[in-house]
Protein backbone atom coordinates (compact mmCIF):
# COMPACT_ATOMS: atom_id res chain seq x y z
CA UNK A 1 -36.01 -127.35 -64.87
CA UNK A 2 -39.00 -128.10 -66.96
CA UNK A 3 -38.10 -125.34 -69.32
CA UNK A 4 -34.66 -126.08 -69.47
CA UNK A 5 -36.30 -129.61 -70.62
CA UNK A 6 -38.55 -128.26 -73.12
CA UNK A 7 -35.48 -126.10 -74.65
CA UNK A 8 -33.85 -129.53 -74.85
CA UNK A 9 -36.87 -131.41 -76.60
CA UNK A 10 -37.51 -127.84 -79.04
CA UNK A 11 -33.38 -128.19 -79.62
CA UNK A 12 -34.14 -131.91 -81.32
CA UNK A 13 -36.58 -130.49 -83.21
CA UNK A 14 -35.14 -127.23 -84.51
CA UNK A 15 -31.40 -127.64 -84.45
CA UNK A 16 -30.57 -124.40 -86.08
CA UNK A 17 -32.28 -122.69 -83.87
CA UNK A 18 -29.57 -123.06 -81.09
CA UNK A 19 -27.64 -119.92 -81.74
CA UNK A 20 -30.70 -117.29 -81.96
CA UNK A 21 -33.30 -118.90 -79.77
CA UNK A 22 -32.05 -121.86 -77.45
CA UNK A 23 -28.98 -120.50 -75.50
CA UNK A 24 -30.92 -117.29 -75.07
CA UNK A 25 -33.93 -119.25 -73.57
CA UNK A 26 -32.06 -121.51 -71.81
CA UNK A 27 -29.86 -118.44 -70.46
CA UNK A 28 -33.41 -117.15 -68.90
CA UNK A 29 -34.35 -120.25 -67.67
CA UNK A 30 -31.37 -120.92 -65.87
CA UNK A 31 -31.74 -117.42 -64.64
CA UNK A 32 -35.33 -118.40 -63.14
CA UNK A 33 -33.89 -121.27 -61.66
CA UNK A 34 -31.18 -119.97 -59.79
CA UNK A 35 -32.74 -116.47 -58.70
CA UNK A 36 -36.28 -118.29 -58.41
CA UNK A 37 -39.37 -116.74 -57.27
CA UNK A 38 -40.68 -115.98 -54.15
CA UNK A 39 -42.35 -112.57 -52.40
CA UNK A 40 -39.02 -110.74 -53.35
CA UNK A 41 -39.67 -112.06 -57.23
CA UNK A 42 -40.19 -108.72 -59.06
CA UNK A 43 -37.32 -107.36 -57.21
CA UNK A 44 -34.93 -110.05 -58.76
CA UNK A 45 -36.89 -109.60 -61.70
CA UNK A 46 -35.65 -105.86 -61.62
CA UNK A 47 -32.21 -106.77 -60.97
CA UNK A 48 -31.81 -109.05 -63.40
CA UNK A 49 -32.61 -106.48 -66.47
CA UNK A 50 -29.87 -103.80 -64.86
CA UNK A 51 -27.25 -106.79 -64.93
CA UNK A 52 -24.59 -107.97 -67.36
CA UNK A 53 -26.70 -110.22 -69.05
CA UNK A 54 -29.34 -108.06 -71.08
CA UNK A 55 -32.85 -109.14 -69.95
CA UNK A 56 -36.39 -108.60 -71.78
CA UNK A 57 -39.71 -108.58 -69.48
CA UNK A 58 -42.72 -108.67 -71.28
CA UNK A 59 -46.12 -107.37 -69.91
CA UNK A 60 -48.66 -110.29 -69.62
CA UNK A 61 -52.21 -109.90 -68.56
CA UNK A 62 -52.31 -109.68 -65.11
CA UNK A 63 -49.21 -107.41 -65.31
CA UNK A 64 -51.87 -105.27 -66.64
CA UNK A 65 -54.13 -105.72 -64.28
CA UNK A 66 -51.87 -104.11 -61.20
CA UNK A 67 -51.12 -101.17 -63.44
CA UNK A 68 -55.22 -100.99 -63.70
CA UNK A 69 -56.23 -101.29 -59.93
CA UNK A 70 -53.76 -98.78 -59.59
CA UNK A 71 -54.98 -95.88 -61.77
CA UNK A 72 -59.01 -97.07 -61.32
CA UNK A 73 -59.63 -99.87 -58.82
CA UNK A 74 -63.52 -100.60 -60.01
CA UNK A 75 -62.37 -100.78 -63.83
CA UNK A 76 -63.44 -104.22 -65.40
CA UNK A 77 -62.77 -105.37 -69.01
CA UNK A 78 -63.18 -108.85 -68.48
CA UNK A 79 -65.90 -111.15 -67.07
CA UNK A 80 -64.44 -110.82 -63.69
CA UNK A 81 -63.02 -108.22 -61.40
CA UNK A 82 -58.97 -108.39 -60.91
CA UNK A 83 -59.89 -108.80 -57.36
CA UNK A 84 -62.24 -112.24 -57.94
CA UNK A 85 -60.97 -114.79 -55.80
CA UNK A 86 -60.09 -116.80 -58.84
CA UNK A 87 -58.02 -114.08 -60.43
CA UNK A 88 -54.89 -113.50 -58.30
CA UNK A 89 -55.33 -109.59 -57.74
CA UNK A 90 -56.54 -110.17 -53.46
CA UNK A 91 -53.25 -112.31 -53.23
CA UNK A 92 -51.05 -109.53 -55.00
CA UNK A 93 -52.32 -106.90 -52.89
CA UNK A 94 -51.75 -109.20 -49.57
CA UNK A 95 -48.13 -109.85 -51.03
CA UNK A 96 -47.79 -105.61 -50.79
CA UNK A 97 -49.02 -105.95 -47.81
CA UNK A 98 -52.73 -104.90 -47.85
CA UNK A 99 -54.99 -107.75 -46.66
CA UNK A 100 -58.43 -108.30 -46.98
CA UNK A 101 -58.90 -107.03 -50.76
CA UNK A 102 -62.68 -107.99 -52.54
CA UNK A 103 -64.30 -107.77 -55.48
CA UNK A 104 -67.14 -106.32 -53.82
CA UNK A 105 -65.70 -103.02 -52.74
CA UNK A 106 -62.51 -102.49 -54.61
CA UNK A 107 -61.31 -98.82 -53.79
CA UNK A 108 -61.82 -100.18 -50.13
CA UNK A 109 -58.13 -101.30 -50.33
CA UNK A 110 -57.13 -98.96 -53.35
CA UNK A 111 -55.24 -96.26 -50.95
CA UNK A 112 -53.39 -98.51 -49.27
CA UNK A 113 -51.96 -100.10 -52.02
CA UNK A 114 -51.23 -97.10 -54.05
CA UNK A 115 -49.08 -96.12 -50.88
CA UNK A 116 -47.15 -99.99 -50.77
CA UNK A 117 -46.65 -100.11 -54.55
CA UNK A 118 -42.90 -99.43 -54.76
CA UNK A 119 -41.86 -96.58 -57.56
CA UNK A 120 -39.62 -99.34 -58.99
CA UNK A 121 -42.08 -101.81 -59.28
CA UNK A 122 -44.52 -99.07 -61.17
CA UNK A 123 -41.71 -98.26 -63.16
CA UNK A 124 -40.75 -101.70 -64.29
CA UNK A 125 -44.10 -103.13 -65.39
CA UNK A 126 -44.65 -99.84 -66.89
CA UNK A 127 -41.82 -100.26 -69.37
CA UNK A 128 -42.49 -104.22 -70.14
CA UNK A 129 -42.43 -104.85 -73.70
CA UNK A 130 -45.32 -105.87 -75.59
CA UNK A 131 -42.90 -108.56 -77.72
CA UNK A 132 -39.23 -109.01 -78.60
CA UNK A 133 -38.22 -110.67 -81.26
CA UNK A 134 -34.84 -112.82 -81.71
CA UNK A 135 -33.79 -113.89 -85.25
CA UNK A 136 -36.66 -115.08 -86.28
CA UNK A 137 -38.42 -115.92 -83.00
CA UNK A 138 -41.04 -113.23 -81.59
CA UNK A 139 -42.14 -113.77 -77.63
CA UNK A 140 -44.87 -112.40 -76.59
CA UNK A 141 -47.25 -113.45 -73.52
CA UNK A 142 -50.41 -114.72 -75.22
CA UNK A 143 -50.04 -113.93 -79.38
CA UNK A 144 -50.36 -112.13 -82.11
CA UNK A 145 -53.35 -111.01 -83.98
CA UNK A 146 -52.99 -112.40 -87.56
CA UNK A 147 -53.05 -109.81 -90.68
CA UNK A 148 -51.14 -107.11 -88.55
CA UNK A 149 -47.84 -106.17 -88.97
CA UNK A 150 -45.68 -106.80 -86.02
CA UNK A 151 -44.91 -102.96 -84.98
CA UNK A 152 -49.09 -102.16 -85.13
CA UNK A 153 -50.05 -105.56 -82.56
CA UNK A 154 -52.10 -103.64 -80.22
CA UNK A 155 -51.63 -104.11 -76.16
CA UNK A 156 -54.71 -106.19 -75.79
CA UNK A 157 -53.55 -108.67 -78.65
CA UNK A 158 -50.39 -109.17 -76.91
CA UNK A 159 -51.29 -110.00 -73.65
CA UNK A 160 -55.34 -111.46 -74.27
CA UNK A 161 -55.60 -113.19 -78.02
CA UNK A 162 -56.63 -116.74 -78.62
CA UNK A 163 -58.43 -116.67 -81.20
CA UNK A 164 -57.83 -116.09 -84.57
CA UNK A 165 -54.26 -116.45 -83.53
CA UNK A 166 -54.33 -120.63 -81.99
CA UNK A 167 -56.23 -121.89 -85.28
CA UNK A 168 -54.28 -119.76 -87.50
CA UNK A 169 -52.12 -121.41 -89.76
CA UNK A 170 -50.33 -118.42 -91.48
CA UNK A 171 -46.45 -117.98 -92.00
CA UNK A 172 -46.27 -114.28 -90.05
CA UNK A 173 -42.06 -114.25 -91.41
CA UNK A 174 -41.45 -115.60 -87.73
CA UNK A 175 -42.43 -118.27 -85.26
CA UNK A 176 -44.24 -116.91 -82.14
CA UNK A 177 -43.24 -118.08 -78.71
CA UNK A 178 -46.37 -117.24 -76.53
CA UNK A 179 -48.03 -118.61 -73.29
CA UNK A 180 -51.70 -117.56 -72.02
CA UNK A 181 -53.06 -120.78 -73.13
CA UNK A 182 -53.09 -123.58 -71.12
CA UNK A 183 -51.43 -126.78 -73.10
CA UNK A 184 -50.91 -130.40 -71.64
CA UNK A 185 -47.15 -130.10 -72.95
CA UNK A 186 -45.04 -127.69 -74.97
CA UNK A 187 -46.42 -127.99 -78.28
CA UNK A 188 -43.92 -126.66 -81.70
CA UNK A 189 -46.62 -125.60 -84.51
CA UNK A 190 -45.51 -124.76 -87.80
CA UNK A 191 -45.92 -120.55 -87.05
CA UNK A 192 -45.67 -120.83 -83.06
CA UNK A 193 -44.62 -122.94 -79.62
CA UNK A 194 -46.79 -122.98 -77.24
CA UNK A 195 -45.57 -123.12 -73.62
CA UNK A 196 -47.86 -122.40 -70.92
CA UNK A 197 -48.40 -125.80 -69.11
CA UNK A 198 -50.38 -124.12 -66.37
């Protein structure tokens, strides 16, 4: 619902933008709402790009991370481990079905997961795009790194960036839709909307 509102509040705003960006939002968010989340969530997530209504997933960070516990459970690019208690990844694997995951021995639970992880769910966050763009919207999970042409954004860009892309105030020939960063509200910028609100 609170998307639906924020499509309603961006619609004031950005009238024209009904055709190319708001019904198509709003189409996904009503989607969310009705097929909703839940421990079956990537499943619906999987149906809902084979059905009528053409679906884009993009790959966000921690979408990255179960692709990397699977191929090398002890790599690290980040402060913190996947499996830190603060980071999701011990939940995820529980949700498969393999309890007890740590940071402190990660291949512990490695096998076991690599035998729960469905082929469909490998398959679908392997194909995840990295943006799509609508007229002249471009979604993408956390940004875009400024200076680089749209088809030559690399992975970690996509799905990590904050800075330069938050304090940049260039026209990129599009307005970026992104989340990643935690904002109070929805916030329309002159080259982006923000709308992670944690």
């Amino acid at each position: 619902i609170g998307i639906l509102l924020m499509t309603a509040v961006i619609q004031l705003a950005v009238p024209e933008g009904w055709a190319n960006f708001h019904l198509p939002w709003a189409a996904m968010a009503l989607a969310l709402a009705v097929y909703g989340g839940g421990p079956l969530a990537l499943d619906r997530l999987i149906g809902l790009r084979q059905g009528p209504v053409p679906a884009v997933t993009l790959l966000g960070n921690h979408d990255r991370y179960i692709l990397a516990y699977r191929d090398a459970p002890t790599w690290v690019d980040r402060p913190l481990h996947w499996l830190h208690p603060s980071m999701g990844g011990a939940r995820t694997l529980a949700s498969y079905g393999v309890p007890d995951a740590t940071e402190a021995d990660p291949e512990a639970t490695h096998a076991a997961f690599v035998a729960q992880f469905p082929a469909a769910h490998l398959d679908f966050l392997s194909t995840c795009a990295l943006w799509h763009r609508v007229g002249g919207y471009v979604f993408v999970h956390a940004g875009i790194r400024p200076g680089v042409a749209l088809e030559d954004q690399q992975r970690d860009d996509c799905i990590w960036i904050r800075e330069p892309f938050l304090s940049s105030r260039d026209d990129f020939g599009f307005k970026v839709v992104h989340g990643h960063t935690i904002v109070p509200t929805p916030q329309h910028h002159s080259n982006r909307i923000a709308l992670d609100t944690g």
